[in-house]
C-alpha atoms as a PDB file:
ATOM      1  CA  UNK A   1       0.000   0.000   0.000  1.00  0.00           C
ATOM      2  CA  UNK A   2       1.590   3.893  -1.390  1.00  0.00           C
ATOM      3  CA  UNK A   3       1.803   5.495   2.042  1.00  0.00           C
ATOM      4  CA  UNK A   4       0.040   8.520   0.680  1.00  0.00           C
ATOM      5  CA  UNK A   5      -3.179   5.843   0.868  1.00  0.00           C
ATOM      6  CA  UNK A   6      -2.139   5.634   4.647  1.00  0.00           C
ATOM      7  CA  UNK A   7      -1.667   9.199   5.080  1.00  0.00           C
ATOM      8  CA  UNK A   8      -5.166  10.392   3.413  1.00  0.00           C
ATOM      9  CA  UNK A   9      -7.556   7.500   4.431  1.00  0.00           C
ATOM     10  CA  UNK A  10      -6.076   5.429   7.273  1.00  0.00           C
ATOM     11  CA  UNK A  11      -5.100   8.925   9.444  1.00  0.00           C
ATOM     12  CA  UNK A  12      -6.701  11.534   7.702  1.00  0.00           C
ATOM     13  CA  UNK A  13      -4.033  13.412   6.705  1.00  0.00           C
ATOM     14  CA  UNK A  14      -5.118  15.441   4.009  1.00  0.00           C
ATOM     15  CA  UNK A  15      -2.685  17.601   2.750  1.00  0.00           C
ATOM     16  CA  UNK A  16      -0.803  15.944   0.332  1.00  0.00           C
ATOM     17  CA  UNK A  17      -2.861  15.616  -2.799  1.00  0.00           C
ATOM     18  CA  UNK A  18      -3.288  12.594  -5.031  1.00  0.00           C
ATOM     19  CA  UNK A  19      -2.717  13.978  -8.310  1.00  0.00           C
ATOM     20  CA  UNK A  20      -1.216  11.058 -10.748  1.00  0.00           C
ATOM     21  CA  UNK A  21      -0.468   7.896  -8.813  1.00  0.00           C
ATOM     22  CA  UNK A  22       2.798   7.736 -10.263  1.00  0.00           C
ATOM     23  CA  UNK A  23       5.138  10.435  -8.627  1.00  0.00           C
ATOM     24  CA  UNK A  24       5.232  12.567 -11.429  1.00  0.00           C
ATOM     25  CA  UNK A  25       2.769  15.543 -10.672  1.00  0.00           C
ATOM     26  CA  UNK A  26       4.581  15.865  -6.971  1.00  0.00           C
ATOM     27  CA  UNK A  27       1.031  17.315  -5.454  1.00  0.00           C
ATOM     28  CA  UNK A  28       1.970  14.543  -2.641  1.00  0.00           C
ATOM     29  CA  UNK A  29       4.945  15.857  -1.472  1.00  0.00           C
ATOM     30  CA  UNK A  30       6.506  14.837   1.613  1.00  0.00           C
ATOM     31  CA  UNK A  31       9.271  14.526   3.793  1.00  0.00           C
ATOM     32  CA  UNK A  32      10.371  10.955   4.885  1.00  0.00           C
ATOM     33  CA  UNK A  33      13.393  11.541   7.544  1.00  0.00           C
ATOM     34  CA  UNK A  34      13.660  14.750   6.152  1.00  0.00           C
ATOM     35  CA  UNK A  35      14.026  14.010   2.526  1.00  0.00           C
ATOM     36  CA  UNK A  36      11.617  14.830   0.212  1.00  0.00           C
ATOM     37  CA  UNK A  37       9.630  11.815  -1.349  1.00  0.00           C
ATOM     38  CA  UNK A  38       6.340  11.343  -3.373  1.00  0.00           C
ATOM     39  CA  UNK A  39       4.401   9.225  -1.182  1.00  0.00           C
ATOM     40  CA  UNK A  40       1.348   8.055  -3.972  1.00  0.00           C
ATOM     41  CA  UNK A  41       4.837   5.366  -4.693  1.00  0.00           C
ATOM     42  CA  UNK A  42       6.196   5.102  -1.660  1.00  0.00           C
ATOM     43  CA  UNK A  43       5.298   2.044  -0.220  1.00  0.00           C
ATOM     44  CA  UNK A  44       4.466   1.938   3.535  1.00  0.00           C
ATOM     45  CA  UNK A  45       6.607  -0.737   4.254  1.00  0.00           C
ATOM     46  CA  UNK A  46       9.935   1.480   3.734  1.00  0.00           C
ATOM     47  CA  UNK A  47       8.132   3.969   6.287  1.00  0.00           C
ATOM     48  CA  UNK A  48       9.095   1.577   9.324  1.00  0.00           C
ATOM     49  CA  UNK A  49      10.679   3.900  11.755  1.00  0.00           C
ATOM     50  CA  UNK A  50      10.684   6.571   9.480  1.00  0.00           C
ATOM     51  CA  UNK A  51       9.616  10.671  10.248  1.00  0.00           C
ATOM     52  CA  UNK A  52       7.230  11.244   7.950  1.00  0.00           C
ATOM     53  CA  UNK A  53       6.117  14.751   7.675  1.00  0.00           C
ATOM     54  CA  UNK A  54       3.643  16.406   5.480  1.00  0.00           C
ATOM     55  CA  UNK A  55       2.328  19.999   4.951  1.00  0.00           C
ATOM     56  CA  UNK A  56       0.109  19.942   8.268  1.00  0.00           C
ATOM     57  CA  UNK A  57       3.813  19.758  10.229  1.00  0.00           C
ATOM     58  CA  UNK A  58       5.575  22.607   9.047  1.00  0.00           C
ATOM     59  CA  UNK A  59       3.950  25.122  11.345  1.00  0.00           C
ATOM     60  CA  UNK A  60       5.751  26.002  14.451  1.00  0.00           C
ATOM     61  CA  UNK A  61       2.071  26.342  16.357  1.00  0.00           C
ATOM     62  CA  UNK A  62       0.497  29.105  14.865  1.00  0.00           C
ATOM     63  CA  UNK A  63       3.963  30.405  13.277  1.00  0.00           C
ATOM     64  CA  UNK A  64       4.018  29.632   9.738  1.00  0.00           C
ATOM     65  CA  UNK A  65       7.090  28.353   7.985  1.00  0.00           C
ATOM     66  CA  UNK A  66       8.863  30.694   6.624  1.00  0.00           C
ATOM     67  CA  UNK A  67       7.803  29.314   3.151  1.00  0.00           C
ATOM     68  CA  UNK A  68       4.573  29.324   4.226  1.00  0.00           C
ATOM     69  CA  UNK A  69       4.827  32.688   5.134  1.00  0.00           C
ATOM     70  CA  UNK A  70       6.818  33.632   1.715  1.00  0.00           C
ATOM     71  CA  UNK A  71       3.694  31.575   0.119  1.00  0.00           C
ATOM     72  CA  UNK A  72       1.087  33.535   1.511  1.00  0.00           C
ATOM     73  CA  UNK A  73       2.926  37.465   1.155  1.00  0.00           C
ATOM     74  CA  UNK A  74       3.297  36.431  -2.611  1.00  0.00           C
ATOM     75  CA  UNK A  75       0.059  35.524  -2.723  1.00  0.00           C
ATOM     76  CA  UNK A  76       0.806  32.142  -4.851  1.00  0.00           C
ATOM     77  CA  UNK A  77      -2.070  30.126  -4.364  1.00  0.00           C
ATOM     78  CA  UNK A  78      -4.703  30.215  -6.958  1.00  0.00           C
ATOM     79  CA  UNK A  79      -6.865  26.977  -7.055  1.00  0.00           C
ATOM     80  CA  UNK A  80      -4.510  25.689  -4.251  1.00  0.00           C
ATOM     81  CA  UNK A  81      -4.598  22.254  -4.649  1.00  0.00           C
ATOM     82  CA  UNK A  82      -1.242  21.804  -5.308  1.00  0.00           C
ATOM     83  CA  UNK A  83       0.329  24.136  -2.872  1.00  0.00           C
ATOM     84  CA  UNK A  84       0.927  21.696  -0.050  1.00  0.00           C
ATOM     85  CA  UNK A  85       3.621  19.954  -2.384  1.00  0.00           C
ATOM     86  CA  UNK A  86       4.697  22.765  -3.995  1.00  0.00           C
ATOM     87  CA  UNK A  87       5.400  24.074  -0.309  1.00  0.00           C
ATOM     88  CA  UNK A  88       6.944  20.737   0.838  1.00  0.00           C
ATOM     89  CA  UNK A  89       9.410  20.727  -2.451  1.00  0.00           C
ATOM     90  CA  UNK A  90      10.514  24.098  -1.305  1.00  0.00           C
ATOM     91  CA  UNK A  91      11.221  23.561   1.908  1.00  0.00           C
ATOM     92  CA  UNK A  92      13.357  21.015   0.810  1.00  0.00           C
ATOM     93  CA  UNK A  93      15.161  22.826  -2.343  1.00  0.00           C
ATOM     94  CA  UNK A  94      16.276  25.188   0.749  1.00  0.00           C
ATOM     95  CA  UNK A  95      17.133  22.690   2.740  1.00  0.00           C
ATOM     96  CA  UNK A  96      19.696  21.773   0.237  1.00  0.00           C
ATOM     97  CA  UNK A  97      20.764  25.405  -0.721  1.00  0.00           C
ATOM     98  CA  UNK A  98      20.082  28.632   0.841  1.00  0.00           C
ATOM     99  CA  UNK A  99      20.567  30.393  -2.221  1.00  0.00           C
ATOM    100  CA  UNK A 100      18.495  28.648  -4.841  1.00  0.00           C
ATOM    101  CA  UNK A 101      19.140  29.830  -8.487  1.00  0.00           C
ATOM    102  CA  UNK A 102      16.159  29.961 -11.491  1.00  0.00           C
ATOM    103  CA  UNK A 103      17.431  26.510 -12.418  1.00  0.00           C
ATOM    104  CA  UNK A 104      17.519  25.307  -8.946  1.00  0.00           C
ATOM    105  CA  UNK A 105      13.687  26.707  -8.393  1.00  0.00           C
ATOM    106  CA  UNK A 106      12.166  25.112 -12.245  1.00  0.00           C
ATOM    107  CA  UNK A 107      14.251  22.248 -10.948  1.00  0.00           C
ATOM    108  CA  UNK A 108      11.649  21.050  -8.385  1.00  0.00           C
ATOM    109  CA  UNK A 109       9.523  20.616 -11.290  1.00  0.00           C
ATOM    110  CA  UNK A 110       6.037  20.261  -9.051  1.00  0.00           C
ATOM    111  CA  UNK A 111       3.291  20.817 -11.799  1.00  0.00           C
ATOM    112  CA  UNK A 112       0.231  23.361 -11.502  1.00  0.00           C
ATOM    113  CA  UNK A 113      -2.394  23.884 -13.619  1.00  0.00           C
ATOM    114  CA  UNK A 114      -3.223  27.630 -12.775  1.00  0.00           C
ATOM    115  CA  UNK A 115       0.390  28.456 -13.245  1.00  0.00           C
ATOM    116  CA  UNK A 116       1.337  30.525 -10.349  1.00  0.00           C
ATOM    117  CA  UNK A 117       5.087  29.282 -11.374  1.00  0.00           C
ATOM    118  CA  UNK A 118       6.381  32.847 -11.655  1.00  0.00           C
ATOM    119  CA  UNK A 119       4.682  33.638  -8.302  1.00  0.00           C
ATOM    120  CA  UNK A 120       6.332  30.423  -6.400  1.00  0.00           C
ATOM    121  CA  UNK A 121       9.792  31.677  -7.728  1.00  0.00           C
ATOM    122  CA  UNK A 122       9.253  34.866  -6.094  1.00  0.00           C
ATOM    123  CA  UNK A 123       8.245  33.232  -2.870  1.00  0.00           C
ATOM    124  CA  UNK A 124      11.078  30.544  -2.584  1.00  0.00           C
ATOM    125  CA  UNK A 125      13.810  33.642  -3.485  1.00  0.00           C
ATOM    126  CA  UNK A 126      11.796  35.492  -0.140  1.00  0.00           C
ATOM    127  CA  UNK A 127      11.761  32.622   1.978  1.00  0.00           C
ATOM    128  CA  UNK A 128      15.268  31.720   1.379  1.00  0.00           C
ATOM    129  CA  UNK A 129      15.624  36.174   2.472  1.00  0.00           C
ATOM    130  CA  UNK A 130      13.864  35.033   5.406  1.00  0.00           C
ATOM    131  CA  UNK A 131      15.513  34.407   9.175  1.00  0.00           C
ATOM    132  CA  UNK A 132      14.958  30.460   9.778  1.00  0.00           C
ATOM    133  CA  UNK A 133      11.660  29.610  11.924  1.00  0.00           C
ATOM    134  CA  UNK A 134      12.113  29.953  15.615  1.00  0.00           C
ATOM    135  CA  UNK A 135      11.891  27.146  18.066  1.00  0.00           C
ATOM    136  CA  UNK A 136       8.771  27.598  20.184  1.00  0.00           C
ATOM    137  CA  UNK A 137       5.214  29.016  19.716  1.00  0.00           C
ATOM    138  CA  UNK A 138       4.647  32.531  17.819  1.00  0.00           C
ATOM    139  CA  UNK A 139       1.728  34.306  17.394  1.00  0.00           C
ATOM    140  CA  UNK A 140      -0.575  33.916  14.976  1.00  0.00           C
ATOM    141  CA  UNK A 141       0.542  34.794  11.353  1.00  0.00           C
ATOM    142  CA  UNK A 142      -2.192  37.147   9.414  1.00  0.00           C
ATOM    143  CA  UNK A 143      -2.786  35.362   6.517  1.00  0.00           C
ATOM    144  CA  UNK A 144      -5.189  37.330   3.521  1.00  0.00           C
ATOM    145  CA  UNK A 145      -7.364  35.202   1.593  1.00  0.00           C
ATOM    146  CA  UNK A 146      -8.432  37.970  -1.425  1.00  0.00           C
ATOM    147  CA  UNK A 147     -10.332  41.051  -0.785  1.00  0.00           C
ATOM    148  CA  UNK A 148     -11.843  39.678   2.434  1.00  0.00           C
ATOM    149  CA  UNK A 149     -10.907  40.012   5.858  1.00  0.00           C
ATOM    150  CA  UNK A 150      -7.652  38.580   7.872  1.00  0.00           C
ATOM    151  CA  UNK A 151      -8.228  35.563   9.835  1.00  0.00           C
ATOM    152  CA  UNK A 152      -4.831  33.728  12.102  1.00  0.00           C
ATOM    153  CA  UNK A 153      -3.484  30.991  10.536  1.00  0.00           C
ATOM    154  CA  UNK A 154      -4.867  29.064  12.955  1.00  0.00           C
ATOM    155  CA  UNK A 155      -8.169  29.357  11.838  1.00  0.00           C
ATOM    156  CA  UNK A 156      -7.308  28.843   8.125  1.00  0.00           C
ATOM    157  CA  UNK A 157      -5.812  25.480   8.484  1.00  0.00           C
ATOM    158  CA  UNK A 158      -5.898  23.963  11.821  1.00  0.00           C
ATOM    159  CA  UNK A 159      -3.342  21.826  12.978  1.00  0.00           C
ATOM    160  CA  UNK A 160      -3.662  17.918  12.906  1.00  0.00           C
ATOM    161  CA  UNK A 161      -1.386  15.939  15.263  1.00  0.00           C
ATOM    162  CA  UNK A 162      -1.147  11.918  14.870  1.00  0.00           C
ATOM    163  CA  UNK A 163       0.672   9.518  15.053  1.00  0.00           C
ATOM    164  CA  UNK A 164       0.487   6.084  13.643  1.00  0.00           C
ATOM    165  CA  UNK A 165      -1.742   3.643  15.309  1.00  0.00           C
ATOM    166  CA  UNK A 166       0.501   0.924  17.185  1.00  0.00           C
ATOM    167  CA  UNK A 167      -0.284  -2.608  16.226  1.00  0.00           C
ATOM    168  CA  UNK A 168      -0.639  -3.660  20.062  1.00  0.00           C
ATOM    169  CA  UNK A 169      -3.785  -1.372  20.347  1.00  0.00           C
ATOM    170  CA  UNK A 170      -4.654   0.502  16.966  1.00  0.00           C
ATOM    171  CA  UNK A 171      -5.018   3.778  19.157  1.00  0.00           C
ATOM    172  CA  UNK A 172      -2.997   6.879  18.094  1.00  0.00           C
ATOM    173  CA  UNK A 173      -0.541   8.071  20.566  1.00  0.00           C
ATOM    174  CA  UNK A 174      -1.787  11.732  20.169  1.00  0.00           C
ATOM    175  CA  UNK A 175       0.824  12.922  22.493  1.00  0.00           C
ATOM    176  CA  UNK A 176       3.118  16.080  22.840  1.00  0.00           C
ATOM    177  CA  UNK A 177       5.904  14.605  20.524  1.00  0.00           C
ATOM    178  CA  UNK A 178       3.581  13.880  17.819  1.00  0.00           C
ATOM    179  CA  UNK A 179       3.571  17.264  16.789  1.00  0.00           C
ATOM    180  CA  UNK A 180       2.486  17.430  12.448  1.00  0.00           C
ATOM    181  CA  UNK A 181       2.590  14.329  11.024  1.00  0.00           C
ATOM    182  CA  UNK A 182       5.679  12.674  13.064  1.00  0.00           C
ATOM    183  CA  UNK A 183       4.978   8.678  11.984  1.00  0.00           C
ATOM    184  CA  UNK A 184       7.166   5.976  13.648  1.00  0.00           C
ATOM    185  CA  UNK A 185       6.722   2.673  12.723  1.00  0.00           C
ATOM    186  CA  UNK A 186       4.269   3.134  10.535  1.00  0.00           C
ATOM    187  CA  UNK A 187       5.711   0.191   8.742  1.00  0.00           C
ATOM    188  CA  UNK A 188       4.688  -2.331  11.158  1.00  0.00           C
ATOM    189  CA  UNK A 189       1.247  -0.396  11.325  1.00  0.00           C
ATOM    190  CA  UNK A 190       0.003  -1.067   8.347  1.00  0.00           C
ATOM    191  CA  UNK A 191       2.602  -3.655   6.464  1.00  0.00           C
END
């Protein structure tokens, strides 16, 4: 089983999007132990032990990411449904370098259909400006959604903590260290 299946329908985790099946469109984006993977053909077997972290586990509370944050002052998002992996592919482009190039940004290659790709170039280039996110809670980050009012972050995409259900008991853990989408043994979970 692709552990995006595991992600979406066995923990409700729906941020990354299934867009092809066949890691080619990237709307799944991940992180698995802090690389970034496609996880609609990752099986959930090579997940045992693994971090997993999706787009719901980038916010520091109700600090955004600094991509995030880049993300939302360039006002990128159009449809949106790709945004979570664009976001994720990001984060790990500057993971790798903190001065990305044009070539280094097209490189990510994470397809959209609106094509906000001049608009996600500015934002990596500003969140690669930006100090690195702070350990700790923050206060809420305004975040405009067109002409309309400005609502926390909080309140545009609430925060969803789980864990994978242990085989012993098929409960989720739920607790403090569980913070995003933080999956141990996931592996085992679901085989």
């Amino acid at each position: 089983m692709p552990l995006l299946w595991v992600l979406r329908d066995k923990l409700g985790v729906t941020g990354p999007k299934y867009g092809c099946g066949v890691g080619v469109c990237r709307a799944c984006t991940s992180h698995l132990d802090g690389e970034e993977v496609q996880p609609c053909v990752v099986p959930v077997s090579e997940c045992q032990n693994k971090k997993v972290t999706t787009i719901e586990g980038l916010a520091n509370g109700e600090e955004l990411h600094p991509v995030q944050q880049a993300w939302v002052d360039a006002d990128v998002g159009q449809c949106g449904f790709c945004q979570p992996g664009q976001i994720m592919a990001a984060v790990a482009l500057l993971k790798r370098t903190q001065q990305p190039t044009d070539a280094d940004i097209d490189a990510i290659e994470n397809m959209c259909r609106c094509g906000t790709y001049p608009r996600m170039r500015t934002a990596i280039k500003a969140a690669a400006a930006m100090p690195p996110q702070k350990p700790g809670g923050g206060k809420p980050t305004e975040q405009p959604r067109g002409n309309g009012p400005k609502q926390p972050a909080a309140q545009q995409q609430p925060q969803q903590t789980t864990s994978a259900p242990k085989p012993s008991d098929g409960q989720s853990s739920g607790g403090e260290e569980d913070s995003g989408t933080l999956l141990d043994g996931i592996g085992s979970a679901f085989g």
